[in-house]
C-alpha atoms as a PDB file:
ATOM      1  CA  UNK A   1       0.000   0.000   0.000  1.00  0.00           C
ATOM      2  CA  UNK A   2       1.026   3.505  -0.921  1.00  0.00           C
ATOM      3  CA  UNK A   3       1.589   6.301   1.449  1.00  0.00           C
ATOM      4  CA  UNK A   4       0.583   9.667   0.479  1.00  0.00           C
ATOM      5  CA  UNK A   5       2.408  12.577   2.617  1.00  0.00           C
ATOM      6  CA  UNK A   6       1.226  16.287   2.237  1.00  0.00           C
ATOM      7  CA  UNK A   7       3.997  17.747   3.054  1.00  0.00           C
ATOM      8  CA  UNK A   8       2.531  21.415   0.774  1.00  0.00           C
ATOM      9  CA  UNK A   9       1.633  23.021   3.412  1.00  0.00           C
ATOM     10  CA  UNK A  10       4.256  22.245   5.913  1.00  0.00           C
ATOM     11  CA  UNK A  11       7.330  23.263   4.275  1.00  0.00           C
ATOM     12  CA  UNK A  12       6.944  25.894   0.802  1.00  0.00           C
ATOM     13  CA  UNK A  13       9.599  27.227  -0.174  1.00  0.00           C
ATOM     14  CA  UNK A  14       7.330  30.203  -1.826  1.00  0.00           C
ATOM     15  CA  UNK A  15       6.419  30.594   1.821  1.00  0.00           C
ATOM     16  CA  UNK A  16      10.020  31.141   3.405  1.00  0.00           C
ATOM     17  CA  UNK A  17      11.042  33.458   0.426  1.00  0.00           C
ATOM     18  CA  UNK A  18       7.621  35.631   1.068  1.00  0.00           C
ATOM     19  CA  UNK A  19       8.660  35.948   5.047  1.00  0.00           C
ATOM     20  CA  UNK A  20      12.120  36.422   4.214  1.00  0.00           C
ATOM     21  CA  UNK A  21      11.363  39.208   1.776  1.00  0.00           C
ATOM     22  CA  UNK A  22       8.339  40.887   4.375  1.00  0.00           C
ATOM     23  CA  UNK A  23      11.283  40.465   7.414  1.00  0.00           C
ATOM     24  CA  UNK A  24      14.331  42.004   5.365  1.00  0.00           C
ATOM     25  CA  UNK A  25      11.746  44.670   4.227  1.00  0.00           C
ATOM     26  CA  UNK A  26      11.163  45.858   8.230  1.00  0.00           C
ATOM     27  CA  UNK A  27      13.937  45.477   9.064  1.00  0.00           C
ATOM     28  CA  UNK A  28      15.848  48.127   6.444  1.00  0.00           C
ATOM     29  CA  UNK A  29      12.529  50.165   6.876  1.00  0.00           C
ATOM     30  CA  UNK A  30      13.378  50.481   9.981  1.00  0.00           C
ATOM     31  CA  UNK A  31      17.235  50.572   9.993  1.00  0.00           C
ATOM     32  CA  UNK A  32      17.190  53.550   7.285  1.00  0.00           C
ATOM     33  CA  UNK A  33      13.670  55.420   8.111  1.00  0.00           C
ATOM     34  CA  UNK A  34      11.532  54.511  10.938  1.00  0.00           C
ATOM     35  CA  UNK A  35      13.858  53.953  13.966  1.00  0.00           C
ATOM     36  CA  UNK A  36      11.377  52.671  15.866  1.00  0.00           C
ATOM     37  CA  UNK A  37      13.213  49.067  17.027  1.00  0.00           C
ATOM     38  CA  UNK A  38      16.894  50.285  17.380  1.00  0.00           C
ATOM     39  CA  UNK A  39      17.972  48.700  14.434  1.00  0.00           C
ATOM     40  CA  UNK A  40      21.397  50.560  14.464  1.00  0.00           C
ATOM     41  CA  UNK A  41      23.884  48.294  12.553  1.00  0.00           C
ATOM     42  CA  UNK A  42      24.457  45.592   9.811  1.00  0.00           C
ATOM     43  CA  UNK A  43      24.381  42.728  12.761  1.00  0.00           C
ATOM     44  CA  UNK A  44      21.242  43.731  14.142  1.00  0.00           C
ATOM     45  CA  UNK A  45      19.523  44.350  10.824  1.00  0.00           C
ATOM     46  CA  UNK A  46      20.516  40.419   9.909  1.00  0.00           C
ATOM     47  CA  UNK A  47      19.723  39.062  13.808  1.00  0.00           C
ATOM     48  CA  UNK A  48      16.422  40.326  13.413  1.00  0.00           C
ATOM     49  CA  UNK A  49      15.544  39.290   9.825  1.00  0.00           C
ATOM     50  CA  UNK A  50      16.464  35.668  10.650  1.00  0.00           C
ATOM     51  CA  UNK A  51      14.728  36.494  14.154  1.00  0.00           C
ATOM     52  CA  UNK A  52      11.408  38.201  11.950  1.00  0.00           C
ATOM     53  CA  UNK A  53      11.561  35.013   9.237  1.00  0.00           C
ATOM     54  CA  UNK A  54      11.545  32.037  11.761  1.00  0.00           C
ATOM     55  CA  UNK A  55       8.903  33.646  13.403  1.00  0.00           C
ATOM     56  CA  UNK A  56       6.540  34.543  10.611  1.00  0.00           C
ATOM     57  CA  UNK A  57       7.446  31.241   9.127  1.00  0.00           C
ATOM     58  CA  UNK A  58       6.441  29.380  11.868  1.00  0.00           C
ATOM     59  CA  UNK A  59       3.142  31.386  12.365  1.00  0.00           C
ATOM     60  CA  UNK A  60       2.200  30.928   8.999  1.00  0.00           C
ATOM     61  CA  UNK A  61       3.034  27.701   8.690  1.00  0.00           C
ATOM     62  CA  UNK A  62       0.317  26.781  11.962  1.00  0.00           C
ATOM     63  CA  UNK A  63      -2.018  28.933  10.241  1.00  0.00           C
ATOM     64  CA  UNK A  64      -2.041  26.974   7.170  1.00  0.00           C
ATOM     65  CA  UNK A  65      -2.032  23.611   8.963  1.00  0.00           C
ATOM     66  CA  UNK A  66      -5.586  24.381   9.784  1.00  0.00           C
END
């Protein structure tokens, strides 16, 4: 017997590039105009983009679960 896994929903690639993209996007926003989350330098900006994208990942990822 065959085993069918739906695995679409649980990891998408079109997903992770979406988050990543939204993420990187607030976090320049804010780095360059906004200054609202004390994005000051390089490191930060790239701590909280992979911070922003595991997040949003993972919340969208639940979301579309159900």
């Amino acid at each position: 017997m065959e085993t069918v896994v739906d695995r679409g929903a649980l990891f998408s690639p079109a997903r992770f590039v979406l988050v990543l993209f939204a993420a990187f996007s607030v976090s320049v926003l804010d780095l360059y105009v906004v200054h609202l989350l004390g994005v000051e330098t390089i490191a930060e900006l790239l701590t909280r983009t992979v911070l922003y994208t595991v997040g949003l990942y993972v919340g969208l990822t639940i979301v579309a679960r159900r």
